[in-house]
Protein backbone atom coordinates (compact mmCIF):
# COMPACT_ATOMS: atom_id res chain seq x y z
CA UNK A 1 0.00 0.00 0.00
CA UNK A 2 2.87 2.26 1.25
CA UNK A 3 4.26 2.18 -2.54
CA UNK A 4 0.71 3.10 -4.68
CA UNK A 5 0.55 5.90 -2.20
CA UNK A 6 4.06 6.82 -3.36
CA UNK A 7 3.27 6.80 -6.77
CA UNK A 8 0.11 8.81 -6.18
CA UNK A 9 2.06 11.19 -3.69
CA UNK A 10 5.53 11.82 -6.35
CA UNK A 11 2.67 12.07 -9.61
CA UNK A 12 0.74 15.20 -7.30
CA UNK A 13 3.98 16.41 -6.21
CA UNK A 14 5.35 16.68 -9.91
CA UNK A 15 1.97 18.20 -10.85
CA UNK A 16 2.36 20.76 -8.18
CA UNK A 17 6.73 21.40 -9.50
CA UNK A 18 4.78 22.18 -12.95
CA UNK A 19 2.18 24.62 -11.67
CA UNK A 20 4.96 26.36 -10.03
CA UNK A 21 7.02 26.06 -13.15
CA UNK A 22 4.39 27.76 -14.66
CA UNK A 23 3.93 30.48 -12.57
CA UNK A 24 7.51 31.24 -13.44
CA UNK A 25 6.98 31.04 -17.12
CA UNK A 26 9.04 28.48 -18.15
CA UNK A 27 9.37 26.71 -21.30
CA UNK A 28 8.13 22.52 -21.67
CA UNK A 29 12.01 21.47 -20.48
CA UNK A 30 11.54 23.82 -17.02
CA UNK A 31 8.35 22.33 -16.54
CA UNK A 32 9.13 18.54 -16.83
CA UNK A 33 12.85 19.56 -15.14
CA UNK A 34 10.73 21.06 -12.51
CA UNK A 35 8.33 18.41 -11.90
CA UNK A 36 11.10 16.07 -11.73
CA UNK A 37 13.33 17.66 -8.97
CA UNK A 38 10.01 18.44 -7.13
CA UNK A 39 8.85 15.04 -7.34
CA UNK A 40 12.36 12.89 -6.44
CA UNK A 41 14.23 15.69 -5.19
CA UNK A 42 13.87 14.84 -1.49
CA UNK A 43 14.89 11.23 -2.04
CA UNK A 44 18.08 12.08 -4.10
CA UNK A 45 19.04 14.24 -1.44
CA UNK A 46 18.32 11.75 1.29
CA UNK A 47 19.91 9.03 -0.71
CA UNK A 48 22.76 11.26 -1.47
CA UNK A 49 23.58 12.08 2.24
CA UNK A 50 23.34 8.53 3.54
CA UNK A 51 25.26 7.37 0.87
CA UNK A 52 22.71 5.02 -0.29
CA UNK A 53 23.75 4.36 -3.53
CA UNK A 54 22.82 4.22 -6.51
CA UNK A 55 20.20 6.85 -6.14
CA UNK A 56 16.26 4.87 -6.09
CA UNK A 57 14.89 6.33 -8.97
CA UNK A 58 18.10 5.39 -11.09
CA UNK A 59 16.82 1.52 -10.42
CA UNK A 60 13.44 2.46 -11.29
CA UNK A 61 13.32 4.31 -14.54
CA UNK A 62 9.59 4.11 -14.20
CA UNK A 63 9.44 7.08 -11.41
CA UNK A 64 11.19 9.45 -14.45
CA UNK A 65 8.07 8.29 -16.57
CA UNK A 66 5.67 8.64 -14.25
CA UNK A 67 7.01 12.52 -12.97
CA UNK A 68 8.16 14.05 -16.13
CA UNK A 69 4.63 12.69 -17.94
CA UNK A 70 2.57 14.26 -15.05
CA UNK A 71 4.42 17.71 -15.47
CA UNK A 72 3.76 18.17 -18.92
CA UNK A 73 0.09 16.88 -18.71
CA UNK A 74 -0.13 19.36 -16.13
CA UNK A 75 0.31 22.15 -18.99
CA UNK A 76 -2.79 20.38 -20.69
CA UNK A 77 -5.17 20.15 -17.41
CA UNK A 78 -3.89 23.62 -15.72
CA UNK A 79 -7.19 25.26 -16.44
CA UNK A 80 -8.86 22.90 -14.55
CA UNK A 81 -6.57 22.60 -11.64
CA UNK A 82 -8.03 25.51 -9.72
CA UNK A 83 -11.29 22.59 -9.54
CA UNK A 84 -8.57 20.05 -7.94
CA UNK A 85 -7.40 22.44 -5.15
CA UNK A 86 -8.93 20.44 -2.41
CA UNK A 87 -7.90 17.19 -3.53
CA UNK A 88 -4.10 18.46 -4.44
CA UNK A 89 -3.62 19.56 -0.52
CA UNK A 90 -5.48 16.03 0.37
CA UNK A 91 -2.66 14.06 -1.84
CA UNK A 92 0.20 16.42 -0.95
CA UNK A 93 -0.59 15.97 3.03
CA UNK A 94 -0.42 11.79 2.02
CA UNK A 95 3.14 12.46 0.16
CA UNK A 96 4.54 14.34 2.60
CA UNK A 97 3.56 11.30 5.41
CA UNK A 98 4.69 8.71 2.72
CA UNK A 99 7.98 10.56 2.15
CA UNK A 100 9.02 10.75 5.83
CA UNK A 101 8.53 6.78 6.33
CA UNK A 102 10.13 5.62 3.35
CA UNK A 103 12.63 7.88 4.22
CA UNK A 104 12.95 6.75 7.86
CA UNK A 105 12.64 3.00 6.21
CA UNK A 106 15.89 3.82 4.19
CA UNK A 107 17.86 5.04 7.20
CA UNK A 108 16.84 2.22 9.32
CA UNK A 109 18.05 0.18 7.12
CA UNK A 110 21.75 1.12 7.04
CA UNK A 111 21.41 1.21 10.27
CA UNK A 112 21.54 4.69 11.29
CA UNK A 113 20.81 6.29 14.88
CA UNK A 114 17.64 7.37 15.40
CA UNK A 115 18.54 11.45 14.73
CA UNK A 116 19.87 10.77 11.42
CA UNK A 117 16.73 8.48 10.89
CA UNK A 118 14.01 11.28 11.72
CA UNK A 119 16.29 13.77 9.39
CA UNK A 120 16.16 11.06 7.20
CA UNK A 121 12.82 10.99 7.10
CA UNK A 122 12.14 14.92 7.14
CA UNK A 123 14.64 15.61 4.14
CA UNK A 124 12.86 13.15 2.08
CA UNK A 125 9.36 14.58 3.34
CA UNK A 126 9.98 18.15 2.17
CA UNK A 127 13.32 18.37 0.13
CA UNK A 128 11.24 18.11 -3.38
CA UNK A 129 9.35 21.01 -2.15
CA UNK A 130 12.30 23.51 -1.10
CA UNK A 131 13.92 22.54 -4.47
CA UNK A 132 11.15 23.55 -6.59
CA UNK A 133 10.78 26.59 -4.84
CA UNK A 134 14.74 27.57 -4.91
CA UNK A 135 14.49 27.13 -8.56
CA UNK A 136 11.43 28.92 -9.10
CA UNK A 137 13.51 32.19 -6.79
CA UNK A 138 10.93 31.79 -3.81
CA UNK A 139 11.11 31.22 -0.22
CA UNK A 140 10.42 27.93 0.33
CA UNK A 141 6.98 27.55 1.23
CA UNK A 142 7.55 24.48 3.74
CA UNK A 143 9.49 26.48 6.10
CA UNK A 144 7.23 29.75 6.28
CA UNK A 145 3.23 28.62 5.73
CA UNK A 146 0.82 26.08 8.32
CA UNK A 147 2.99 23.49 9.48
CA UNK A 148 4.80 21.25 7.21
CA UNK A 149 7.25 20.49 8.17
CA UNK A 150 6.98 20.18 11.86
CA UNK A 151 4.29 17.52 10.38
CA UNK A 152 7.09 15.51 9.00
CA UNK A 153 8.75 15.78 12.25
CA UNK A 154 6.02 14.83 14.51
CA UNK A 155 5.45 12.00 11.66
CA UNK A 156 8.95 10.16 12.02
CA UNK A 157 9.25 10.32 15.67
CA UNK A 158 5.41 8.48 15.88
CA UNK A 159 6.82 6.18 13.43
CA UNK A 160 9.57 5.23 15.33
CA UNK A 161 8.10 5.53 18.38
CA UNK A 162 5.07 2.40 17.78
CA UNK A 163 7.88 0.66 16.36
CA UNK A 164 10.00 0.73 19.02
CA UNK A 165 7.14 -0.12 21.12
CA UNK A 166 6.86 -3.50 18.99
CA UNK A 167 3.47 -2.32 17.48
CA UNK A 168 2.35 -4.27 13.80
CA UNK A 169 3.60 -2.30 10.81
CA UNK A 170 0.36 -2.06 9.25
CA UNK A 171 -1.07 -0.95 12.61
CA UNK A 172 2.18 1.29 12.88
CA UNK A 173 1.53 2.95 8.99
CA UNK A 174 -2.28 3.47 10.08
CA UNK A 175 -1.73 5.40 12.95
CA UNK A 176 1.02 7.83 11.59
CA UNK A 177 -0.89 8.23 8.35
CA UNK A 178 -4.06 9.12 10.90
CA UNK A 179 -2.06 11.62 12.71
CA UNK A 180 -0.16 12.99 10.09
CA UNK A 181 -3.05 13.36 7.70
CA UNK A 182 -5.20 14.85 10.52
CA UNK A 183 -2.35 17.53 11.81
CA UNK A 184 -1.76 18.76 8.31
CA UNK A 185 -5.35 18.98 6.92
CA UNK A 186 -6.28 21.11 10.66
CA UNK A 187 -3.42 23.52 10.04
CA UNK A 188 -4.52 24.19 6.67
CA UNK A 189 -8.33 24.66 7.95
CA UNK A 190 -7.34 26.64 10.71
CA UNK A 191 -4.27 28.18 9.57
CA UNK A 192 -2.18 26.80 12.29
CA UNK A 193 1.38 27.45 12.38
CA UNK A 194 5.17 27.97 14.39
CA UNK A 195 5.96 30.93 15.68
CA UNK A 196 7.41 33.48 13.19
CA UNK A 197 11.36 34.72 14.11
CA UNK A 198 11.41 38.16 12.35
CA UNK A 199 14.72 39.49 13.15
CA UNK A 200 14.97 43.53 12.88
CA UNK A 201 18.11 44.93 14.43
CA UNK A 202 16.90 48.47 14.38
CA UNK A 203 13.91 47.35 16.23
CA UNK A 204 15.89 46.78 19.58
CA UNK A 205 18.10 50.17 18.81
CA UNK A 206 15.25 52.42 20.46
């Protein structure tokens, strides 16, 4: 289950690299280009740091398919997309959950201590997304808007936590998903995020 809601999760996040593409007016090779990074970003740089080589999506040629076609039918649909708002931030919430375990997975795996693991998981969670908005010259949006990526935090330690607690996996994958999903879709409704650091040196020079 955890890889269809991959696939579902790196197709919507590639949608989302084009849209943003688009906002930048950029040509059919920034859009697919952009759709990519946004899309398998966060795992190459995971992948990258760990050293877990070679990088996934080079053993799956599939996931360049699958991203790439979604950008550029993303130029076809974008009229309608405005319709799809609801179900984009429903799909994105499920990627960024499905990130953060398979990233934690991938750490546990080589056997890394639990810090690295929760990084780990984070960086794979909301890399794609900082990417797409470096290259597009904006602030990334994960780090400023409702919570994010705090979500991908609280995410990977729940993870980690049932599991270390001996819980099923299935059991384990409900539960974050439950939390995760519910966190994320309450701080969009309600606008709910971390407290703002604005840092103004002439504003303590009175």
């Amino acid at each position: 289950m955890l890889l269809y809601i991959y696939l579902i999760a790196i197709t919507a996040e590639a949608m989302s690299g084009a849209l943003a593409a688009g906002r930048r007016n950029m040509d059919m090779f920034g859009v697919a280009f952009i759709a990519f990074i946004t899309a398998l970003g966060g795992g190459t740089v995971r992948d990258m740091l760990l050293g877990n080589y070679p990088v996934t999506w080079t053993q799956h040629p599939m996931y360049i398919y699958l991203t790439i076609s979604a950008g550029l039918l993303t130029v076809l649909v974008a009229r309608f997309m405005h319709r799809l708002h609801s179900l984009f931030l429903i799909l994105d919430a499920m990627g960024l959950i499905a990130f953060t375990v398979i990233g934690c997975n991938v750490a546990l795996r080589l056997d890394y201590p639990t810090p690295v693991v929760i990084m780990a998981g984070i960086t794979t969670g909301i890399f794609g997304g900082i990417l797409r908005d470096l290259l597009c010259n904006r602030t990334p949006m994960v780090l400023r808007k409702e919570l994010y990526a705090s979500v991908s935090l609280a995410v990977a330690i729940l993870y980690l936590a049932l599991r270390h607690w001996g819980i099923n996996h299935d059991v384990n994958l409900l539960a974050s998903f439950s939390f995760g999903l519910a966190v994320r879709l309450a701080a969009i409704r309600w606008s709910l995020a971390l407290p703002v650091f604005s840092y103004a040196p002439g504003r303590w020079n009175d």
